[in-house]
C-alpha atoms as a PDB file:
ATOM      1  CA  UNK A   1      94.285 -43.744 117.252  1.00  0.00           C
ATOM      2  CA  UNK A   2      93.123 -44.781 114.025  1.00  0.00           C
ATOM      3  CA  UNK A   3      94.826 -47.311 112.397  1.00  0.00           C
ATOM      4  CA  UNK A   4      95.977 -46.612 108.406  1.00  0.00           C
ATOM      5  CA  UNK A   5      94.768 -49.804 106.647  1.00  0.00           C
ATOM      6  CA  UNK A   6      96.404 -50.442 102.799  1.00  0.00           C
ATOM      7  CA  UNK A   7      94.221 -48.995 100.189  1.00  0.00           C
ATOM      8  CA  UNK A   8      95.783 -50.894  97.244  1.00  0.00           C
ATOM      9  CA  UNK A   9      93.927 -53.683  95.176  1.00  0.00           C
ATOM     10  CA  UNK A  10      95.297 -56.984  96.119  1.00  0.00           C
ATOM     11  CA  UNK A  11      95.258 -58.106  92.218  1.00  0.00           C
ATOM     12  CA  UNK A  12      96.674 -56.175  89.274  1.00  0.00           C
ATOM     13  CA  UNK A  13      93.978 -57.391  87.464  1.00  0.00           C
ATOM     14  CA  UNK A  14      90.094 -56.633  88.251  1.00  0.00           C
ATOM     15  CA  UNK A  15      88.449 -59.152  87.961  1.00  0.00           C
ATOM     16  CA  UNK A  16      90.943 -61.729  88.027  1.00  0.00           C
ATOM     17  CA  UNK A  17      92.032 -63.204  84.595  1.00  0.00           C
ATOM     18  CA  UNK A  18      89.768 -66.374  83.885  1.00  0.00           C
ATOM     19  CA  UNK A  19      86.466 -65.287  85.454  1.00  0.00           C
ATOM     20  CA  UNK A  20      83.319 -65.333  83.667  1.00  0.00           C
ATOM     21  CA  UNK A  21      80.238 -63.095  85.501  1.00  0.00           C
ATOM     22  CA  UNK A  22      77.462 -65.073  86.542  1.00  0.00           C
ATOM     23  CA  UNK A  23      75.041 -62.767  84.701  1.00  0.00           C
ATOM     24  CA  UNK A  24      73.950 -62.539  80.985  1.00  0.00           C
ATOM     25  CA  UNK A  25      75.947 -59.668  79.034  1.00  0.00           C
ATOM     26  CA  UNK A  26      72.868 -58.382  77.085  1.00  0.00           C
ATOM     27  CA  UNK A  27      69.373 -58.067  78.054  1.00  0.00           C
ATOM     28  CA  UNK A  28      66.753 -60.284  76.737  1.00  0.00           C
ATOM     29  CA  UNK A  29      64.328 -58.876  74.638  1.00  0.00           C
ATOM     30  CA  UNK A  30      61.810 -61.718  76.067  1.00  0.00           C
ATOM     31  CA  UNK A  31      60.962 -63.320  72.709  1.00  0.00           C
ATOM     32  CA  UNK A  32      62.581 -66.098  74.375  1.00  0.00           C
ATOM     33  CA  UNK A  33      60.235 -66.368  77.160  1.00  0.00           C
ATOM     34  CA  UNK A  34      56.126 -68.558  76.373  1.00  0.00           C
ATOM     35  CA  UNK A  35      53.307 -66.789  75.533  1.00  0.00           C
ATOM     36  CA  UNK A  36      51.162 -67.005  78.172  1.00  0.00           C
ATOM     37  CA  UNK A  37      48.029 -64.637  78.304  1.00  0.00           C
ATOM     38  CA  UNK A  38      45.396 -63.384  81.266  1.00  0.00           C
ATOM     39  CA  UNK A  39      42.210 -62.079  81.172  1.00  0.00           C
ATOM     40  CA  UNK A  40      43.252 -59.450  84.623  1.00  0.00           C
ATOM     41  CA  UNK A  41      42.197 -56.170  82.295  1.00  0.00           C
ATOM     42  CA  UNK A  42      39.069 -57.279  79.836  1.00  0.00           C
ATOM     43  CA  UNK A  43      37.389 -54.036  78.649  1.00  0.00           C
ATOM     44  CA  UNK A  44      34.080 -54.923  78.749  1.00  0.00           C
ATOM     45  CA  UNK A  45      32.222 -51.882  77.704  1.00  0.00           C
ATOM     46  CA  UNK A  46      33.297 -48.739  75.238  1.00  0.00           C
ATOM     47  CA  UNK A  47      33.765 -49.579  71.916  1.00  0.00           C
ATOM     48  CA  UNK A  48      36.151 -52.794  71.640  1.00  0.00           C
ATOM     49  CA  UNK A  49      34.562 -53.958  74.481  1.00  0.00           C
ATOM     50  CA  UNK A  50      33.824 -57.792  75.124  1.00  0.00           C
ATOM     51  CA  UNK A  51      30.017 -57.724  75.625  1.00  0.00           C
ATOM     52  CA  UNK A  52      29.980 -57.934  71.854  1.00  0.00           C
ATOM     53  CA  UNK A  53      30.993 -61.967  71.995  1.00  0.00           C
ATOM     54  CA  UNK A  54      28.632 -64.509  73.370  1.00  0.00           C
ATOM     55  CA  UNK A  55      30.586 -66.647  75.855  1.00  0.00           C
ATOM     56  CA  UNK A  56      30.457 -69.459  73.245  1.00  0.00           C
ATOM     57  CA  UNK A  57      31.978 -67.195  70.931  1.00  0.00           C
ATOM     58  CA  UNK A  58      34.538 -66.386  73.108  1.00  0.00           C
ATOM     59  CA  UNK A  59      35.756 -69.821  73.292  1.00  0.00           C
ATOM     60  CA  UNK A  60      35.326 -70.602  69.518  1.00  0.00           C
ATOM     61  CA  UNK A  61      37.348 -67.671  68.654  1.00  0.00           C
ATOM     62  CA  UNK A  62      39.400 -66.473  71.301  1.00  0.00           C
ATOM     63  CA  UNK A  63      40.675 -69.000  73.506  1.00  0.00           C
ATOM     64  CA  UNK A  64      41.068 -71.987  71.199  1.00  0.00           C
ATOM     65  CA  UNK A  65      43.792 -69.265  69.361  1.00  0.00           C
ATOM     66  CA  UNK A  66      45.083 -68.408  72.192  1.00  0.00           C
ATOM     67  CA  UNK A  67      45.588 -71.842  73.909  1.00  0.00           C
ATOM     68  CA  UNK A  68      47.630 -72.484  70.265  1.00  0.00           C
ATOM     69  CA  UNK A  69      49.508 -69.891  70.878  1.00  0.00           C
ATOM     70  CA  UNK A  70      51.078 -70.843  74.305  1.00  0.00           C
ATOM     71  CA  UNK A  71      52.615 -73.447  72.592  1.00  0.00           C
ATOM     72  CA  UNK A  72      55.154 -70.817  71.579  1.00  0.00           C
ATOM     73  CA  UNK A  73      57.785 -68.261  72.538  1.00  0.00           C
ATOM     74  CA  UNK A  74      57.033 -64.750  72.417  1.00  0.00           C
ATOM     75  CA  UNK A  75      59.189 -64.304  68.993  1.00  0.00           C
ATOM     76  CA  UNK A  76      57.255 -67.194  67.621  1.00  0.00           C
ATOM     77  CA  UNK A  77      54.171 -65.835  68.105  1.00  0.00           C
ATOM     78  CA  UNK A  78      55.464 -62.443  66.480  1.00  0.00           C
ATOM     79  CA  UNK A  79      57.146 -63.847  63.503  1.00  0.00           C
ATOM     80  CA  UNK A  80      53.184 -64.912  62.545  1.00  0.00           C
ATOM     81  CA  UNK A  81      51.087 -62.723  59.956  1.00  0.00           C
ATOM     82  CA  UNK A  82      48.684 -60.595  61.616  1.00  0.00           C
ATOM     83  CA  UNK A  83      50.486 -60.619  65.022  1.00  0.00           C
ATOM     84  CA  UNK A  84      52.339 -57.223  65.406  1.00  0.00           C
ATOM     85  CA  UNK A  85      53.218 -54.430  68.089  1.00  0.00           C
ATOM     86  CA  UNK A  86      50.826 -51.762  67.616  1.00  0.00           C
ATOM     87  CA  UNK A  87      52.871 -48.082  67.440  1.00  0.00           C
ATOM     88  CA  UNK A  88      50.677 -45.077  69.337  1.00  0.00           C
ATOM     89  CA  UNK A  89      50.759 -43.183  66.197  1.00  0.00           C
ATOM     90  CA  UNK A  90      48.764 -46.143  64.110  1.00  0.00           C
ATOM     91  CA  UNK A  91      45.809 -46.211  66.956  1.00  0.00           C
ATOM     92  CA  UNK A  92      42.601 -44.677  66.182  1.00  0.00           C
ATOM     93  CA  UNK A  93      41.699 -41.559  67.880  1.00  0.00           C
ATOM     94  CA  UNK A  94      38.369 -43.724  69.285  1.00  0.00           C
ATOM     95  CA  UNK A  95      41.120 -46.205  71.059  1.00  0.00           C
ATOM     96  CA  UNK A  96      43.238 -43.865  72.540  1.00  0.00           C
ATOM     97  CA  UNK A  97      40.765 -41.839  74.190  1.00  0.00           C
ATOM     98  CA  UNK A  98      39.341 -44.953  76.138  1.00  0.00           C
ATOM     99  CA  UNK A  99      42.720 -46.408  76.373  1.00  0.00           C
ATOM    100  CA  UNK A 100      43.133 -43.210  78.667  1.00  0.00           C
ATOM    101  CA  UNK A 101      39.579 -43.731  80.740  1.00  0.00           C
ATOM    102  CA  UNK A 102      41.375 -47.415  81.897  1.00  0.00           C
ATOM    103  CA  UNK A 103      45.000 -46.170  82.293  1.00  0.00           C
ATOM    104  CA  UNK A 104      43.905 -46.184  86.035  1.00  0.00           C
ATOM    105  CA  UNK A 105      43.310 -49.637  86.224  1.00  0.00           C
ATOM    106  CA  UNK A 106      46.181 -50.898  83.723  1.00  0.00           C
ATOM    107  CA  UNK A 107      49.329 -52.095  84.624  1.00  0.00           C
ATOM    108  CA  UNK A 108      52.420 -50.462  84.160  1.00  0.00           C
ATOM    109  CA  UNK A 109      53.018 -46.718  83.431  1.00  0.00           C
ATOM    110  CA  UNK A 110      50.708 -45.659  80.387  1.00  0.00           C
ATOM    111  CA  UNK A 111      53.705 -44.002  78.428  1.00  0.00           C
ATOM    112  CA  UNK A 112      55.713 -47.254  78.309  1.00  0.00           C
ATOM    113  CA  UNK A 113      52.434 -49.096  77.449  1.00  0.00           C
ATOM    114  CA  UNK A 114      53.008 -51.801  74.436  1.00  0.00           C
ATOM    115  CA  UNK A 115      49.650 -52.605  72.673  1.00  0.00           C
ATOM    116  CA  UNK A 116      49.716 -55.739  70.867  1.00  0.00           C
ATOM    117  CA  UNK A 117      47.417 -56.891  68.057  1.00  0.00           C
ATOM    118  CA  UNK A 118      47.020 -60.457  67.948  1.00  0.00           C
ATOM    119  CA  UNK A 119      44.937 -61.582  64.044  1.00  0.00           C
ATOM    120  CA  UNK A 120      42.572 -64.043  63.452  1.00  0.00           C
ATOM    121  CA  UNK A 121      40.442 -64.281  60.432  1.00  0.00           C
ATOM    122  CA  UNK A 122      40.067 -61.555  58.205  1.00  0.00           C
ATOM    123  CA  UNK A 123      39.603 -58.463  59.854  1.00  0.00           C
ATOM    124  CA  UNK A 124      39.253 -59.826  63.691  1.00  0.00           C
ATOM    125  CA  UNK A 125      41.872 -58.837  66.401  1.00  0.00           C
ATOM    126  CA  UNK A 126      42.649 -58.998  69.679  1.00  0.00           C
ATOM    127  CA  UNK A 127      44.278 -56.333  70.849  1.00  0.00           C
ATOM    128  CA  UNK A 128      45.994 -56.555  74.261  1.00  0.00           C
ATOM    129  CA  UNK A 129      48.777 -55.329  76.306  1.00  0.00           C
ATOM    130  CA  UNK A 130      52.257 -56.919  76.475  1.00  0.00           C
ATOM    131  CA  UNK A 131      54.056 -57.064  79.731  1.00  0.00           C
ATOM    132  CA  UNK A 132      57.379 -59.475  79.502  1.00  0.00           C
ATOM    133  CA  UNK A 133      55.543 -62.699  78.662  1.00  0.00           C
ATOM    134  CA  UNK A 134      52.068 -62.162  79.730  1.00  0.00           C
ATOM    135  CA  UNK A 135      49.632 -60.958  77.132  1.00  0.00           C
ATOM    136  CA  UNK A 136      46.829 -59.136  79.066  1.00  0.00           C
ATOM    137  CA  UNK A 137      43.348 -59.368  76.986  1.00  0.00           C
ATOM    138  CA  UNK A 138      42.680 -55.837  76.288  1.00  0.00           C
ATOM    139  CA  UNK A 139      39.685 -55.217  73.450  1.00  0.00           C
ATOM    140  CA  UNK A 140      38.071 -57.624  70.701  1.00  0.00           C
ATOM    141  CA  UNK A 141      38.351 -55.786  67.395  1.00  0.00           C
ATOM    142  CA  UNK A 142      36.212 -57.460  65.057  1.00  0.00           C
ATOM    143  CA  UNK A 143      36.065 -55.034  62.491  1.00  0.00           C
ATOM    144  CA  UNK A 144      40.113 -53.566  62.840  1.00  0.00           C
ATOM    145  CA  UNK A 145      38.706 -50.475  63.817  1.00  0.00           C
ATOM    146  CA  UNK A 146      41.388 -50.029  67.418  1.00  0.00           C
ATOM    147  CA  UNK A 147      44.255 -50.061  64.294  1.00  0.00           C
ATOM    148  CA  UNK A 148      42.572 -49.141  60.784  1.00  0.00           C
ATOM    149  CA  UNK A 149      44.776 -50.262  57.914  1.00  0.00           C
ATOM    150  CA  UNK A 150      44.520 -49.509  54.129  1.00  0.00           C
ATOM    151  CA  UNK A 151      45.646 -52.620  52.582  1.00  0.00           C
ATOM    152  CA  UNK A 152      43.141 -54.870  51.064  1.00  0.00           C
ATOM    153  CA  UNK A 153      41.601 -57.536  53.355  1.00  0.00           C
ATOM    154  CA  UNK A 154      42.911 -56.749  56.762  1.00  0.00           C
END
């Protein structure tokens, strides 16, 4: 025999008056989290690839930037000129196509994929993926070719 057990909420009230939820309310955008950057997805051949930059160079330009920017939160480091999310329809035809020769090897799902440009001087960029608060080093741009822009000087 089965025994009928009482289906009723013990409180009036769910949840009980005075309780707070452990969890946030609204999702972080992570421009809270650090900057931190890797090195996992380098594109070392094609057209923005590495090769270009002597490893001296690479330390000069890149890194010393880079280590800078770890000082910072993500919002930090986007509230600077030249640092920007890079929307698909702003990337070069050239980029795209060997953006989808390394979707293989790239983390994430390729739709969803945010490419950040990162500015130095003048017209050099590093242009990388952003996943929460890593910033994977995708392609040097030394000449702004991955994202051409018409204004003066960039």
């Amino acid at each position: 025999m089965s025994s009928k057990k009482n289906k009723k909420p013990n409180r009036q009230f769910s949840p009980a008056p005075g309780r707070v939820p452990r969890v946030a309310t609204e999702l972080s955008t992570g421009d809270d989290l650090p900057f931190q950057w890797r090195t996992d997805y380098m594109d070392h051949d094609g057209p923005f690839g590495w090769e270009v930059l002597t490893l001296r160079e690479f330390c000069i330009q890149a890194v010393s930037r880079l280590h800078n920017l770890e000082t910072m939160a993500w919002g930090e480091v986007l509230g600077m000129t030249h640092n920007h999310s890079l929307g698909w329809s702003s990337v070069s035809r050239k980029a795209i196509q060997r953006f989808e020769e390394l979707a293989d090897r790239l983390p994430g799902c390729p739709d969803e994929t945010e490419l950040m440009s990162l500015g130095f001087t003048g017209h050099e960029r590093i242009v990388g993926i952003r996943d929460r608060k890593y910033f994977y080093l995708l392609w040097w741009d030394p000449d702004h070719q991955v994202s051409p822009s018409s204004k003066k000087h960039t």
